[in-house]
Protein backbone atom coordinates (compact mmCIF):
# COMPACT_ATOMS: atom_id res chain seq x y z
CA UNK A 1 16.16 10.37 -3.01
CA UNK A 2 19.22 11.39 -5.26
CA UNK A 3 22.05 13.64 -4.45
CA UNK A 4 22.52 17.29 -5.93
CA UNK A 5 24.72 16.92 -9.17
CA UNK A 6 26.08 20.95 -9.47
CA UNK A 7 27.92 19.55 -12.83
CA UNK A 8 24.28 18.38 -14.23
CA UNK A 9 23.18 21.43 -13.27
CA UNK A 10 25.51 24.38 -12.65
CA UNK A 11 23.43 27.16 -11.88
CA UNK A 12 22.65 27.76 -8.47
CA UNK A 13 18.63 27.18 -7.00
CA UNK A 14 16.70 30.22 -6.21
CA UNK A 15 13.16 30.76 -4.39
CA UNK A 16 11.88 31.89 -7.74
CA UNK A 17 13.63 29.10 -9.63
CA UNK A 18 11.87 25.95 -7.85
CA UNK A 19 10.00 23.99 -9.87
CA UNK A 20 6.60 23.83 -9.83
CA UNK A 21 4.17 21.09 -8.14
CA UNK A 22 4.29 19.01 -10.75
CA UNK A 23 6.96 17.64 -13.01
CA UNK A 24 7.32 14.81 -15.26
CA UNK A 25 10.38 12.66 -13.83
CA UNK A 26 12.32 10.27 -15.80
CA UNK A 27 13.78 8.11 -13.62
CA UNK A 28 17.11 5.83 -15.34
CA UNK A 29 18.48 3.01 -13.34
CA UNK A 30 20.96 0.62 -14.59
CA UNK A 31 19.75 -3.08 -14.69
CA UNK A 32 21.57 -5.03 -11.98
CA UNK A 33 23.81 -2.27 -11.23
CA UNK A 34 24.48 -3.70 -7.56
CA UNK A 35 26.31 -7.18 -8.50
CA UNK A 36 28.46 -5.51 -10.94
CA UNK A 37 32.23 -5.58 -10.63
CA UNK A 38 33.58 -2.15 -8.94
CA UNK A 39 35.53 -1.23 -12.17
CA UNK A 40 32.31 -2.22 -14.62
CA UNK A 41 30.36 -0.08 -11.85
CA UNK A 42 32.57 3.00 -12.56
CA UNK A 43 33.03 2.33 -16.65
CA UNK A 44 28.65 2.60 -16.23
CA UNK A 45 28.21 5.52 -14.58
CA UNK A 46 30.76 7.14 -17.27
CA UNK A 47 28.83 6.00 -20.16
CA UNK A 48 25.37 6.84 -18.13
CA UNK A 49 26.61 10.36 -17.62
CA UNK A 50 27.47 10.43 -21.46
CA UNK A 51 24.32 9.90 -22.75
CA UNK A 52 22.93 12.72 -19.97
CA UNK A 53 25.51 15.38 -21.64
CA UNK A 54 24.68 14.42 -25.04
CA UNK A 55 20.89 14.50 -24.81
CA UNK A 56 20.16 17.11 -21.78
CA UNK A 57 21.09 20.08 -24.23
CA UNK A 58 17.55 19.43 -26.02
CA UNK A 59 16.10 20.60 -22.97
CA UNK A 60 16.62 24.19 -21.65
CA UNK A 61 18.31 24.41 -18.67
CA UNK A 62 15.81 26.33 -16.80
CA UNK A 63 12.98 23.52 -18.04
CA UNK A 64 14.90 20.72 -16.22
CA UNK A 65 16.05 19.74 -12.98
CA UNK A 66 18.72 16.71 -13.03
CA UNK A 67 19.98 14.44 -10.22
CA UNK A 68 22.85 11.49 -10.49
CA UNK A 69 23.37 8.87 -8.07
CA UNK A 70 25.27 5.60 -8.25
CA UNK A 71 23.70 3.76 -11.01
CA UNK A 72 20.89 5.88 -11.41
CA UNK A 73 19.64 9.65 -12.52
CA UNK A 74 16.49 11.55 -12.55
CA UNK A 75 15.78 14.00 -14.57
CA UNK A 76 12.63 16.34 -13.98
CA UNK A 77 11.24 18.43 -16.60
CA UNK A 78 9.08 20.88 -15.98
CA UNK A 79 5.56 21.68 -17.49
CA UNK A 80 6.79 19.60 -20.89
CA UNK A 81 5.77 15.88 -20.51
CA UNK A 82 6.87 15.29 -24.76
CA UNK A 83 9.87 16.56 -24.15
CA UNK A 84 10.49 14.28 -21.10
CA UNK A 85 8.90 11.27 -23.35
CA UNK A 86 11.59 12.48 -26.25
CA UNK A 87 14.38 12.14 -23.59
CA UNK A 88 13.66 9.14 -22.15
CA UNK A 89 12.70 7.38 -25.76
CA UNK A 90 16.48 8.61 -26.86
CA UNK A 91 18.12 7.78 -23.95
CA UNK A 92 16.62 4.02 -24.48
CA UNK A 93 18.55 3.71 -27.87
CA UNK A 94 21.73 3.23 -25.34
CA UNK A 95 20.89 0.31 -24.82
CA UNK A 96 21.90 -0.24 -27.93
CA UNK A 97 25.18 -0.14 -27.16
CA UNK A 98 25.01 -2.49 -24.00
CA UNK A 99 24.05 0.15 -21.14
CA UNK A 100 21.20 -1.73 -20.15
CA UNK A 101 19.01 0.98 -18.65
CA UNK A 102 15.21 0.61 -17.06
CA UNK A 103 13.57 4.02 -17.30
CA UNK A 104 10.32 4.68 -15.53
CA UNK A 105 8.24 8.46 -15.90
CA UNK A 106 5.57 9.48 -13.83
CA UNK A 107 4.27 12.93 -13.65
CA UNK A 108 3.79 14.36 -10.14
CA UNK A 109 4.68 16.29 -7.43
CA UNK A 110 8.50 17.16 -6.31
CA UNK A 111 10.40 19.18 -4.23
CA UNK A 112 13.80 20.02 -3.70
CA UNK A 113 15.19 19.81 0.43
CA UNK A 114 18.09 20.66 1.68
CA UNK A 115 19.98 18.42 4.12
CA UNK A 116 23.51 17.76 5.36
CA UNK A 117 24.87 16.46 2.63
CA UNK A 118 23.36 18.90 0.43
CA UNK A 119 19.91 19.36 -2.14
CA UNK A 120 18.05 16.18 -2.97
CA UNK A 121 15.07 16.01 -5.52
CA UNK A 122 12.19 14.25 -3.33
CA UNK A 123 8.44 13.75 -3.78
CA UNK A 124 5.81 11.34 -5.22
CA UNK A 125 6.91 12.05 -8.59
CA UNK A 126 10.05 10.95 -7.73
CA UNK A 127 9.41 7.80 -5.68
CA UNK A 128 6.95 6.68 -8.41
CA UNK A 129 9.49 6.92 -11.20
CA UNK A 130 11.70 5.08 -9.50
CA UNK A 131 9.32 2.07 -8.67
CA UNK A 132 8.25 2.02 -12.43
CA UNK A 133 11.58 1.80 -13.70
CA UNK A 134 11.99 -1.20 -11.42
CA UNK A 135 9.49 -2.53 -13.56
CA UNK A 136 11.14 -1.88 -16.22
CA UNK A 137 13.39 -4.64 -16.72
CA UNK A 138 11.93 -6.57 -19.79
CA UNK A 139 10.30 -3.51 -21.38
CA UNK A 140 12.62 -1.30 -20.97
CA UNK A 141 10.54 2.07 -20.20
CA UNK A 142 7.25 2.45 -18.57
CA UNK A 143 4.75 5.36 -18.25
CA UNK A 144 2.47 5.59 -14.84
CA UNK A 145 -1.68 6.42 -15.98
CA UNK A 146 -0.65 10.01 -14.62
CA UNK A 147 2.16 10.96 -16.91
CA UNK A 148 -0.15 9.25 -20.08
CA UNK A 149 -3.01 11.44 -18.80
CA UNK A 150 -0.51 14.46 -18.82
CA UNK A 151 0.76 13.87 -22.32
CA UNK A 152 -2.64 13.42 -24.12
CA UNK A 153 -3.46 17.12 -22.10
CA UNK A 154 -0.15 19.04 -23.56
CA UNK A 155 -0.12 16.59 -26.94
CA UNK A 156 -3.85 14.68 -27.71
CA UNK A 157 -2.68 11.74 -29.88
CA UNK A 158 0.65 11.59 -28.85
CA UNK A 159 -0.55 8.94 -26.16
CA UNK A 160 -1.54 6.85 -28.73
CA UNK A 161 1.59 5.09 -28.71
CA UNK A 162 1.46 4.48 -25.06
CA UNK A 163 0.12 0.87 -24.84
CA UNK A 164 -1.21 -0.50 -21.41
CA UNK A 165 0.53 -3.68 -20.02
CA UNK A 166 0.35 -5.87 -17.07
CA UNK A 167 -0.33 -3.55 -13.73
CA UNK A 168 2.55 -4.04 -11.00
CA UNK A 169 2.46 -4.12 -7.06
CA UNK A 170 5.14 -2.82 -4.93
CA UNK A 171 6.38 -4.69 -1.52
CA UNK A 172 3.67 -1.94 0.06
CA UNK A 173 0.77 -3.74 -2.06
CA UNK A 174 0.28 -0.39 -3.94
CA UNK A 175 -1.14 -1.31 -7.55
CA UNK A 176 0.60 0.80 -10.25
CA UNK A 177 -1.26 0.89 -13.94
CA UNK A 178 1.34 1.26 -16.52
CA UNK A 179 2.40 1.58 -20.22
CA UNK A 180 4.85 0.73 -22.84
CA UNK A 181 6.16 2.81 -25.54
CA UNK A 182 4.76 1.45 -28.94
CA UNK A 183 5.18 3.59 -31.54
CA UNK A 184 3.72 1.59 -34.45
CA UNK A 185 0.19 0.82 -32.40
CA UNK A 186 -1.50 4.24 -34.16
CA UNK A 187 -0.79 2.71 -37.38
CA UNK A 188 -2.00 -0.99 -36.52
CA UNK A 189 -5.22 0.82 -34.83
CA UNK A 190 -5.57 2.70 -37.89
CA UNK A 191 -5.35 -0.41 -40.07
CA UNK A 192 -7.36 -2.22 -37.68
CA UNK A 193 -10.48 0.35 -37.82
CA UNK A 194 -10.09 0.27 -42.18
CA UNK A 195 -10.28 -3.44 -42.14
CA UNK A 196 -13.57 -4.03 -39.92
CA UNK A 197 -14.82 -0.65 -41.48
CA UNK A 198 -13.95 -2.66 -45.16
CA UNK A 199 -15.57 -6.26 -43.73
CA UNK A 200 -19.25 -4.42 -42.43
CA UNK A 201 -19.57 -2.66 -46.01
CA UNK A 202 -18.95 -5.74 -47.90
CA UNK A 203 -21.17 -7.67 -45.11
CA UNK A 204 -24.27 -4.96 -45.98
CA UNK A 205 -23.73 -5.39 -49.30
CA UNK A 206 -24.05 -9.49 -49.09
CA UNK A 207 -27.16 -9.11 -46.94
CA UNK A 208 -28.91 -6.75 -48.76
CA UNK A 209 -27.93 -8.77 -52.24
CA UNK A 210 -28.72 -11.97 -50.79
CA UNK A 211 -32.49 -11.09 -50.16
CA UNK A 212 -33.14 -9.34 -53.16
CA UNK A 213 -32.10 -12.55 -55.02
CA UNK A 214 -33.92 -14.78 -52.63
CA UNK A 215 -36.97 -13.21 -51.90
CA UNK A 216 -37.63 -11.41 -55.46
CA UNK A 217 -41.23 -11.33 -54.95
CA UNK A 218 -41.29 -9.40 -51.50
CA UNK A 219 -43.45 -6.67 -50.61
CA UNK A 220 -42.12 -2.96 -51.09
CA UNK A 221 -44.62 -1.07 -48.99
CA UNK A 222 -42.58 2.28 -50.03
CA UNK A 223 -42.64 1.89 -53.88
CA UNK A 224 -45.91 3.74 -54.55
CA UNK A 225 -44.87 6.67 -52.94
CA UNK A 226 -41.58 6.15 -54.69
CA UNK A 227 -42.79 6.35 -58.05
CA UNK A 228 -44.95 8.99 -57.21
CA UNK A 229 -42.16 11.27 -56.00
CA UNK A 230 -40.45 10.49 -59.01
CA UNK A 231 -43.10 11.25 -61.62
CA UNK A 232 -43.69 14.59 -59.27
CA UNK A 233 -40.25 15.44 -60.04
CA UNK A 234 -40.00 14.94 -63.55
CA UNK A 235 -42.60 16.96 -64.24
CA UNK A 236 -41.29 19.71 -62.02
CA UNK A 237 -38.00 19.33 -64.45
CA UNK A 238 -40.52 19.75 -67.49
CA UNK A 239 -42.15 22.62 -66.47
CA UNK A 240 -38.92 24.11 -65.85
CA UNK A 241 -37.85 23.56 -69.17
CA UNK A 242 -40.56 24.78 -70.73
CA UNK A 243 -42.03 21.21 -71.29
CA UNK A 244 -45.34 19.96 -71.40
């Protein structure tokens, strides 16, 4: 669970403002935050909560519900999973610049609680998130089956792009199915369909070429009534021009 962040945040949590039961979270960790020098630590977390002011704005304030921790933030947007796909595909380009973050979304239930030390964000949603972006290390963000099933509901097609890779197992043995962010796999599929769509025409075409030339002399069992719908025809077209 993450702290409250009132600076992420600054309006104050009422009844009627809790989020609903389901969110999609995007959950950013930085990679190997815990061996990092104290002072590389600290020069992180600035540039982490850089790319949260720059890129929260293109999601309403009421629409979102952001926590920061040490070396990690989760941001849950409400009833929107493209716009929490948008923010987390954006907030990979800082990596880019050397941030090295692991971002994991999973769309589920959370809650906020109040304890001692204040609100924390808690849930399935959450906890999932968090053990996806784990994951996350080589790929750099991962979807969970549930958030992919959520997007093609609010977006159909927009899920295209969210490829399945290897499935993951926590330390409790709990199997995870996840996905990648591909955004050039429509396009291949596309290509993909034209090409064996191209290969079975010109295969029909060789078949049905190939037997005519070697079996010239084959039986047409259709061609009398052929050429007698034909010669009913062109008399129709006679009589209808006057013709006899």
């Amino acid at each position: 669970m993450l702290s409250w962040s009132s600076i992420l945040y600054p309006q104050p949590m009422t009844e009627a403002e809790l989020p609903p039961a389901l969110s999609s979270v995007v959950m950013l960790r930085l990679r190997d935050y815990a061996r990092r020098p104290v002072a590389e630590q600290a020069r992180l977390n600035a540039q982490l909560d850089t790319v949260l002011a720059v890129l929260l704005p293109d999601i309403p304030a009421r629409a979102r519900i952001v926590l920061a921790g040490s070396g990690s933030a989760a941001v849950a947007v409400l009833d929107n999973a493209p716009a929490a796909l948008a923010f987390a595909e954006r907030a990979l380009n800082a990596n880019h610049a050397g941030l090295g973050l692991c971002i994991g979304i999973e769309h589920g239930p959370v809650e906020i609680l109040t304890g001692e030390s204040g609100d924390v964000l808690a849930g399935d949603g959450v906890v999932t998130a968090a053990v996806i972006a784990a994951f996350a290390v080589d790929a750099g963000l991962l979807v969970s089956q549930n958030f992919r099933t959520a997007l093609a509901q609010m977006s159909p097609g927009s899920e295209e792009a969210l490829m399945p890779t290897d499935n993951f197992s926590d330390a409790g043995l709990r199997n995870y199915q996840v996905f990648r962010l591909d955004r050039l796999a429509p396009r291949r599929r596309r290509r993909r369909f034209i090409v064996i769509a191209v290969v079975a025409i010109l295969l029909l075409l060789t078949t049905a070429v190939a037997l005519r030339l070697g079996v010239p002399d084959r039986l047409r069992p259709l061609a009398p009534y052929i050429g007698s719908v034909v010669s009913t025809f062109d008399r129709m077209l006679r009589f209808t021009h006057g013709q006899k």
